[in-house]
Protein backbone atom coordinates (compact mmCIF):
# COMPACT_ATOMS: atom_id res chain seq x y z
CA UNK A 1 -33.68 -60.21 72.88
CA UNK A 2 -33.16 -60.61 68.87
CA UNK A 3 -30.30 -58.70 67.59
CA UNK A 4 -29.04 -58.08 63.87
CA UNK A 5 -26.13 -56.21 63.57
CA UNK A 6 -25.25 -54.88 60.13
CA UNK A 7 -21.44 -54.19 60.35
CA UNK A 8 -18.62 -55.16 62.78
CA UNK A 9 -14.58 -54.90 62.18
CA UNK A 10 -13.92 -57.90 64.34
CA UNK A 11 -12.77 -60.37 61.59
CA UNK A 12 -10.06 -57.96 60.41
CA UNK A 13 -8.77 -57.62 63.40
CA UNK A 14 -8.80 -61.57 64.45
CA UNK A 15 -7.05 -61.93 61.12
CA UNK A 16 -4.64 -59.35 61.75
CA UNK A 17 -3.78 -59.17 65.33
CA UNK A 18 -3.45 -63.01 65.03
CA UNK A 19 -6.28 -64.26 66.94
CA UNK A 20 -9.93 -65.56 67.19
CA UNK A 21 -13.15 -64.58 66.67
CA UNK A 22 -14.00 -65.95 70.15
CA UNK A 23 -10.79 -66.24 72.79
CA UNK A 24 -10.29 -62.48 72.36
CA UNK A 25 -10.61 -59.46 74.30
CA UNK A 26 -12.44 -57.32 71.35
CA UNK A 27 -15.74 -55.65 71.46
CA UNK A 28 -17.54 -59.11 69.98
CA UNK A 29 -16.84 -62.74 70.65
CA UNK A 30 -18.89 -65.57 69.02
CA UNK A 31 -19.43 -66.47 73.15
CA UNK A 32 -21.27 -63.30 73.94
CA UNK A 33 -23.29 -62.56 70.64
CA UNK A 34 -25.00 -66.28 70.93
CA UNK A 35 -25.91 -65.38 74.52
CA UNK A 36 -28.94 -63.60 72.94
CA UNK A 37 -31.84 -65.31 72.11
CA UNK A 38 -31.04 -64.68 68.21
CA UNK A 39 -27.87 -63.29 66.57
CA UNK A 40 -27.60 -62.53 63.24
CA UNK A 41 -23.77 -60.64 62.54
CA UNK A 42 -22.46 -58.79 59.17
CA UNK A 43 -18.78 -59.61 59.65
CA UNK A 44 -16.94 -57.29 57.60
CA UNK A 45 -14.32 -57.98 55.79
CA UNK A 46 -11.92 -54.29 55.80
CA UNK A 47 -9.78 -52.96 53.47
CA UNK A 48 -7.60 -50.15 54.34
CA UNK A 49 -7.04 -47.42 52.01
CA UNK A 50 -3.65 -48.50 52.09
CA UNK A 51 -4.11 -51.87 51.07
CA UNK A 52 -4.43 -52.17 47.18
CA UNK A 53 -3.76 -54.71 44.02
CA UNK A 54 -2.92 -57.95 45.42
CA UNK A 55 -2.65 -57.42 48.79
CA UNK A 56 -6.15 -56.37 49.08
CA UNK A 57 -7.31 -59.83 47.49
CA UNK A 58 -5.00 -61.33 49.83
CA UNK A 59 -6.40 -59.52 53.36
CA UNK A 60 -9.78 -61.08 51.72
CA UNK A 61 -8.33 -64.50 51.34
CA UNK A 62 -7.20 -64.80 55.25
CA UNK A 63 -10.26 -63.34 56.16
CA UNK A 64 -12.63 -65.71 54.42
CA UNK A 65 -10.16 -68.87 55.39
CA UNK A 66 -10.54 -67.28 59.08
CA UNK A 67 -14.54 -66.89 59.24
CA UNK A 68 -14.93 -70.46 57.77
CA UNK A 69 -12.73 -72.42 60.03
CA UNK A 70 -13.69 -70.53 63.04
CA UNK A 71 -17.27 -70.85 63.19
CA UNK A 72 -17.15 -74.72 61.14
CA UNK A 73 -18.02 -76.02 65.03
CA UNK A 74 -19.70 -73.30 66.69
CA UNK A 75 -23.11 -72.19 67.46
CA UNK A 76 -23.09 -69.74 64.11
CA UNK A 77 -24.08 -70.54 61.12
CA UNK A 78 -21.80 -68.67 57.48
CA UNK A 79 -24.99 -67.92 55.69
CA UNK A 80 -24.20 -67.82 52.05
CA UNK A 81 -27.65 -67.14 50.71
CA UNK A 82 -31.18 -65.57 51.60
CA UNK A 83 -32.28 -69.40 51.85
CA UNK A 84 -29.63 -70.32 54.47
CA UNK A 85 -30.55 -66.96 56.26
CA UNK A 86 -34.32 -67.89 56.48
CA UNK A 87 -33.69 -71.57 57.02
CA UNK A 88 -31.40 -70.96 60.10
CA UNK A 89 -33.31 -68.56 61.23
CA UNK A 90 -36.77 -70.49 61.37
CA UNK A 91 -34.59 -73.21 63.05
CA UNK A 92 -33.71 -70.82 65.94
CA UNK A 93 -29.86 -70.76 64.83
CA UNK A 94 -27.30 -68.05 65.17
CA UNK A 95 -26.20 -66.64 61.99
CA UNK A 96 -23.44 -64.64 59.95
CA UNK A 97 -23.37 -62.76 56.79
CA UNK A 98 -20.23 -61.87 55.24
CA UNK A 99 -19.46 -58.11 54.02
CA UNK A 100 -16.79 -56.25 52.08
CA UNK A 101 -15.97 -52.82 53.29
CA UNK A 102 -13.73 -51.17 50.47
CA UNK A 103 -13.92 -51.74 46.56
CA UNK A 104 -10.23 -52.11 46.46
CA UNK A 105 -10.93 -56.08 47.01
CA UNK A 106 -11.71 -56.68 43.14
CA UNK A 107 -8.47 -54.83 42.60
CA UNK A 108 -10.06 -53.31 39.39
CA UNK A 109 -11.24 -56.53 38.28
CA UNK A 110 -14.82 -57.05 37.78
CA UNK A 111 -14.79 -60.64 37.18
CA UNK A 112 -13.58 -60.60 41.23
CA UNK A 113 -17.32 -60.04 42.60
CA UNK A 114 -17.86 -63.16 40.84
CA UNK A 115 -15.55 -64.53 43.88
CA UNK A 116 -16.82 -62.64 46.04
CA UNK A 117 -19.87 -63.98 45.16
CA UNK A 118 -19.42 -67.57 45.34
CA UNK A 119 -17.73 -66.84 48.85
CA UNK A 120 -20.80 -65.54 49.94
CA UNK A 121 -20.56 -62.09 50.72
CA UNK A 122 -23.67 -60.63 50.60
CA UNK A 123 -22.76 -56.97 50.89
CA UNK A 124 -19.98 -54.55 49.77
CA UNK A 125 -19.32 -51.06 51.13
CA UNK A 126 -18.04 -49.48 47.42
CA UNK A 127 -15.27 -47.38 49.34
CA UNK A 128 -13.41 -46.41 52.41
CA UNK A 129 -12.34 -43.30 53.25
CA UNK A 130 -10.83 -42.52 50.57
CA UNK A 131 -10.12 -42.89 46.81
CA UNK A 132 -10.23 -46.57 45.14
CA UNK A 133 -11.21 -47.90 41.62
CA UNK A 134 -14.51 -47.83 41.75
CA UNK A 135 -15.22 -44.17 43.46
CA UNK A 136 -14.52 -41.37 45.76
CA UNK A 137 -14.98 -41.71 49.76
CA UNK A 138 -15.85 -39.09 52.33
CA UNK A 139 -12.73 -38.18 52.74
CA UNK A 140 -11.48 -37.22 49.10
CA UNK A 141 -10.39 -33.63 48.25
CA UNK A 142 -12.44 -33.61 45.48
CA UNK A 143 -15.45 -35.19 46.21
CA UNK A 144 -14.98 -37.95 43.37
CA UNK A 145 -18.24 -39.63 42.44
CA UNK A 146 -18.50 -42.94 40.63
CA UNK A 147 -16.10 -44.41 38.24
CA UNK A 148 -16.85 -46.09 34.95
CA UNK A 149 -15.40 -48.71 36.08
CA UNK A 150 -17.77 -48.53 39.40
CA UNK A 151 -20.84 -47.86 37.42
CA UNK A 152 -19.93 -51.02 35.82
CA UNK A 153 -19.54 -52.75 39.26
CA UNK A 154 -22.66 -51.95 40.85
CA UNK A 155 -24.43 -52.99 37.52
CA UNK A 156 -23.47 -56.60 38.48
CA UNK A 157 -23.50 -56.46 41.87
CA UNK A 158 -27.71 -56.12 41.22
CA UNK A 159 -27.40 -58.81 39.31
CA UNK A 160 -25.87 -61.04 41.71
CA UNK A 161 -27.81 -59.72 44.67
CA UNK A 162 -24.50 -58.09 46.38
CA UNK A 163 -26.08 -55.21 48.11
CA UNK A 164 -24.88 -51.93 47.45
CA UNK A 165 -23.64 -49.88 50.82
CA UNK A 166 -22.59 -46.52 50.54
CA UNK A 167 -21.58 -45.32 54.30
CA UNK A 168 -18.30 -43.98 54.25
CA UNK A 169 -19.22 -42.36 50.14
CA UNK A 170 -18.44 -38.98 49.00
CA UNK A 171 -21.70 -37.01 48.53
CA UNK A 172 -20.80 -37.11 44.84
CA UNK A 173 -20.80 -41.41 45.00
CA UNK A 174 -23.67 -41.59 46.93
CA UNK A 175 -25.58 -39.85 44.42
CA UNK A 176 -24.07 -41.12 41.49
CA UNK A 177 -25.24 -44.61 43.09
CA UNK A 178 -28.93 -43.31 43.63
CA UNK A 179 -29.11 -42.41 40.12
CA UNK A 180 -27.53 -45.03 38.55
CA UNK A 181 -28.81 -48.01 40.66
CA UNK A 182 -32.14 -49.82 40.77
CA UNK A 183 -32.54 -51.70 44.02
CA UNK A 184 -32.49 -50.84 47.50
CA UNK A 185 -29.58 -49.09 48.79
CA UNK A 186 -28.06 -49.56 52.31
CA UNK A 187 -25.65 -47.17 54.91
CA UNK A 188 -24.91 -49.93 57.07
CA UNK A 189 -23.28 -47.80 59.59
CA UNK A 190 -23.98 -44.33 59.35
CA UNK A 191 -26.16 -41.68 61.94
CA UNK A 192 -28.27 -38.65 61.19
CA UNK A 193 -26.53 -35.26 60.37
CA UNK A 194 -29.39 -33.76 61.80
CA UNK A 195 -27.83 -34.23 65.07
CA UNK A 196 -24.02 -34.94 64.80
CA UNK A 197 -23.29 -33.06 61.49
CA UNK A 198 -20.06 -34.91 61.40
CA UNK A 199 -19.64 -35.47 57.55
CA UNK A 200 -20.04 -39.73 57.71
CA UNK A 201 -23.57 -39.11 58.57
CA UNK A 202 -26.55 -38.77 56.45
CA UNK A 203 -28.56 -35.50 55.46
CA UNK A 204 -31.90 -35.87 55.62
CA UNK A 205 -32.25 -35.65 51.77
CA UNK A 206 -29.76 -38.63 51.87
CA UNK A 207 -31.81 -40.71 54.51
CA UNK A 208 -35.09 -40.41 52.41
CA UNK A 209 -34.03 -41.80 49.15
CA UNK A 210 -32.69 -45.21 51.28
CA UNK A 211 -35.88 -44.90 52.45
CA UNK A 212 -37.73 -44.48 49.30
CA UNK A 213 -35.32 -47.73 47.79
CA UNK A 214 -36.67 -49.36 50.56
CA UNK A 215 -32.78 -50.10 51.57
CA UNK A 216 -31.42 -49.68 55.54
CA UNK A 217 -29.94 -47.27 57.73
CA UNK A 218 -27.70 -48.89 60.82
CA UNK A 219 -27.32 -46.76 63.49
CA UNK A 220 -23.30 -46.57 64.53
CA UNK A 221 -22.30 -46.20 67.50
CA UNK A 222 -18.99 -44.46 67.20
CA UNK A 223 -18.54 -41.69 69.63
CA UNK A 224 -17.60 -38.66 67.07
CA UNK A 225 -20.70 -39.75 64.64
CA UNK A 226 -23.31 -39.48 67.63
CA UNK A 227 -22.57 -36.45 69.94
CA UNK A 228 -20.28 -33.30 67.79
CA UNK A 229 -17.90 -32.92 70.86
CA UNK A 230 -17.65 -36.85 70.72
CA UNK A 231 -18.44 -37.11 74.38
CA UNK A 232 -21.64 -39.96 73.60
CA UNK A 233 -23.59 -41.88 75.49
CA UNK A 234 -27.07 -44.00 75.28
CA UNK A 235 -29.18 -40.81 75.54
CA UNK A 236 -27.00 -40.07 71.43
CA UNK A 237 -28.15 -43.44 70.44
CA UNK A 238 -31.63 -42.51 71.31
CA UNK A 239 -31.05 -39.21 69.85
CA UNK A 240 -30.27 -40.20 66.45
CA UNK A 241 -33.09 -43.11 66.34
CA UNK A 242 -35.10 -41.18 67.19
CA UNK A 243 -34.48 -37.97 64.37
CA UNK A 244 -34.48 -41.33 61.56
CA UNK A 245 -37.92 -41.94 63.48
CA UNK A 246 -39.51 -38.79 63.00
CA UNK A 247 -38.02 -38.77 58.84
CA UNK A 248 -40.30 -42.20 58.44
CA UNK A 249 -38.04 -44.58 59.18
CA UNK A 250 -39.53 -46.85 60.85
CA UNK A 251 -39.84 -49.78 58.49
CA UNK A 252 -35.97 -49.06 57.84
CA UNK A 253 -34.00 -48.55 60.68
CA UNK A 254 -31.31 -51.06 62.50
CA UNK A 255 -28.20 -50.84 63.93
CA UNK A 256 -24.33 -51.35 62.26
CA UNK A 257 -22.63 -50.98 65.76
CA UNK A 258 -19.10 -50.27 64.28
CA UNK A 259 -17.61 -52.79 66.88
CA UNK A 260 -13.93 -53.25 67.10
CA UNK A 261 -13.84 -50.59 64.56
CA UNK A 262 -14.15 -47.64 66.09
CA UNK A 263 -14.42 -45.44 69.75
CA UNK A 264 -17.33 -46.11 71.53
CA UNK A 265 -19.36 -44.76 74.38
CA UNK A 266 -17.89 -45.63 77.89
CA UNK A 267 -20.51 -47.32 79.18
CA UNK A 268 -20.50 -49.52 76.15
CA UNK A 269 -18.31 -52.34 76.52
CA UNK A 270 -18.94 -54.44 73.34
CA UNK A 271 -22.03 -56.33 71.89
CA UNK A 272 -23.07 -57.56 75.50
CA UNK A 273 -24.13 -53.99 75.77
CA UNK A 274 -27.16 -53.83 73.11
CA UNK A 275 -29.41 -55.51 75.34
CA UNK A 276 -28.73 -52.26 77.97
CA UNK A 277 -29.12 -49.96 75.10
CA UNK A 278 -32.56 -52.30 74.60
CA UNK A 279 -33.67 -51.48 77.69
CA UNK A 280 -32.90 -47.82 77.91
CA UNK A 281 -35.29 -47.50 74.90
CA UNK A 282 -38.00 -49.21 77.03
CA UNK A 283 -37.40 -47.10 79.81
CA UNK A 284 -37.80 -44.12 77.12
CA UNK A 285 -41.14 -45.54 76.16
CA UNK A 286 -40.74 -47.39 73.20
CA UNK A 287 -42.72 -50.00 72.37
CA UNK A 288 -41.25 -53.66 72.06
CA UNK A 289 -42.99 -53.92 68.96
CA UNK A 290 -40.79 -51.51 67.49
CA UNK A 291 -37.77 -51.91 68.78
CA UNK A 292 -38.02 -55.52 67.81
CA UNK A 293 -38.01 -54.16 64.30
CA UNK A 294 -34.46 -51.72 64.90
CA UNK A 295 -32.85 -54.40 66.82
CA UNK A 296 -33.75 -57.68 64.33
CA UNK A 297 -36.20 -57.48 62.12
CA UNK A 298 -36.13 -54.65 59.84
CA UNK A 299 -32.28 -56.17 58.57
CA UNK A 300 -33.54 -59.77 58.96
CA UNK A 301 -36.22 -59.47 56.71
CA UNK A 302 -34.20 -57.28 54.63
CA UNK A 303 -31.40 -59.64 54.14
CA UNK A 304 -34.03 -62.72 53.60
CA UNK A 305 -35.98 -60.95 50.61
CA UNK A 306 -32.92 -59.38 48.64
C-alpha cells in the first residue's frame, strides 16, 4: 500500500517531549511509516496559540534542526521542492514535506516566509485556533477574517509556491482566502459537517470551492471531528469519505490523519493502522483504483505539480 499523509503533530512533540522521530512511543515512527510500500509524510511544524514573537521562530528553529538531523541517515528523504518530491518518488524512496501549522511563525514579519521558504516548507496552515497576525481561527469570538497584514502574506506565499491551508480558519478567513487568493486551496485535516457538524469541519459550500481551486481535503481522524458524540470508529472514516464522495470529490480527497495531535479511534493505534482502514474500504466495496487515489495519489500529484 501507498500512503500520503497530509498533516501529523509528531515533530512537535519529538522536539518538545525531548525525543525522536523514531525511538518513540507516538502514533508515527520513521520505522513503521517506511514499512509501506511508499510513504510520503507532511510533518508539521505547530505553533501553539500561546507561543508568539520570538519564541514562535524559535519552536520553528528546533523543529527544522530536529527533522534534518533525524532523517540525514534514514530511509526518508526532506523534500524541499516538487523536483525532489517527483525524483524520490520515481526512485521508489520514502519522502517528507515540511508544514507550518500557525501564522504566528513569521512573527508579523513577512520577509520570514522567505525562511520558511528556503527551509523548505511547502505548506502553512494561516492559523490555529485562535487569533494571530495574519487572521482569525475557529475558535475566535468574533469570527475575525483576514488581516492586511495576512492578505499581504498569502500574496507571497503564491508566489513562492507555499500552499495556502485553511483547516482550523474562522468562516470569515476561509472566505476572505477564497476571495482573495488565486491558486488551489487546501484543508489538510478537516471532515465533512455534513456528518459531524463539529465547527472544524467543512460545509458543503466550503468543500466545493477547494474543489473548484482544484486544492485538497484530508480526511482527520480525530474522534470529536468524525462521530458528534466522539465515540468514532472506521465505519466514521468511511462515513465522511464517503459524503466528500458523493460532493465530487473524487479527484480531491486524501487523508491528514492528525497523528500525535489529537484523540483517535480505539482501534487505531497510529499510522500502522491505515493499511486496516485500507482494507475496511475494500471490504466496503471500493475499488483499489480509487482508493489508491485517497490514500497516495490525489496529494502526491498534488504536491508534485504546485
Amino acid at each position: 500500500m501507498h500512503l500520503f499523509d497530509l498533516h501529523c503533530d509528531t515533530l512537535y512533540r519529538a522536539v518538545t517531549e525531548n525525543t525522536t522521530l523514531n525511538n518513540n512511543s507516538f502514533n508515527v515512527t520513521i520505522d513503521k511509516g517506511t514499512r509501506y510500500a511508499q510513504w510520503c509524510q507532511c510533518f508539521a511544524i505547530w505553533i501553539p496559540d500561546d507561543i508568539r514573537g520570538e519564541n514562535a521562530i524559535n519552536l520553528f528553529d528546533r523543529a527544522y534542526l530536529k527533522i534534518t538531523d533525524e532523517l540525514l541517515n534514514k530511509n526518508i528523504v526532506l523534500c524541499k521542492t516538487r523536483k525532489e518530491l517527483k525524483d524520490n518518488i520515481e526512485g521508489k524512496k520514502h519522502c517528507a514535506l515540511l508544514t507550518v501549522e500557525g501564522g504566528a511563525v513569521l512573527n508579523n514579519d513577512i520577509n520570514n516566509l522567505y525562511k520558511l521558504k528556503k527551509c523548505g516548507v511547502r505548506m502553512m496552515t494561516l492559523t490555529w485556533n485562535g487569533y494571530n497576525e495574519i487572521g482569525g481561527g475557529i475558535e475566535t469570538e468574533d469570527n475575525n477574517g483576514l488581516t492586511d497584514f495576512g492578505k499581504e502574506v498569502i500574496t507571497l506565499m503564491d508566489k513562492l509556491d507555499i500552499v495556502v491551508d485553511i483547516s482550523h480558519a474562522s468562516e470569515n478567513l476561509f472566505y476572505d482566502v477564497a476571495n482573495n487568493y488565486q491558486k488551489p486551496i487546501v484543508a489538510s485535516h478537516s471532515n465533512a459537517k455534513g456528518i459531524c457538524g463539529h465547527k472544524r469541519n467543512l460545509t458543503d459550500e466550503q468543500f466545493k470551492i477547494i474543489k473548484e481551486s482544484k486544492g485538497l481535503v484530508g480526511i482527520n481522524l480525530c474522534d470529536y471531528f468524525l462521530r458528534d458524540n466522539g465515540n468514532a470508529d472506521i465505519n466514521d472514516i468511511i462515513k465522511n469519505t464517503e459524503y466528500f464522495l458523493s460532493l465530487g470529490g473524487e479527484n480531491i480527497l486524501g487523508f491528514g490523519c492528525d497523528f500525535d495531535g489529537a484523540d483517535i479511534p480505539k482501534e487505531i493505534y497510529g499510522i500502522e493502522s491505515m493499511n486496516n482502514i485500507y482494507e475496511a474500504f475494500l471490504k466496503h466495496n471500493y475499488k483499489e483504483s480509487l482508493l489508491d487515489k485517497i490514500f497516495f495519489k490525489n496529494c502526491y500529484e498534488f504536491f508534485a505539480d504546485i
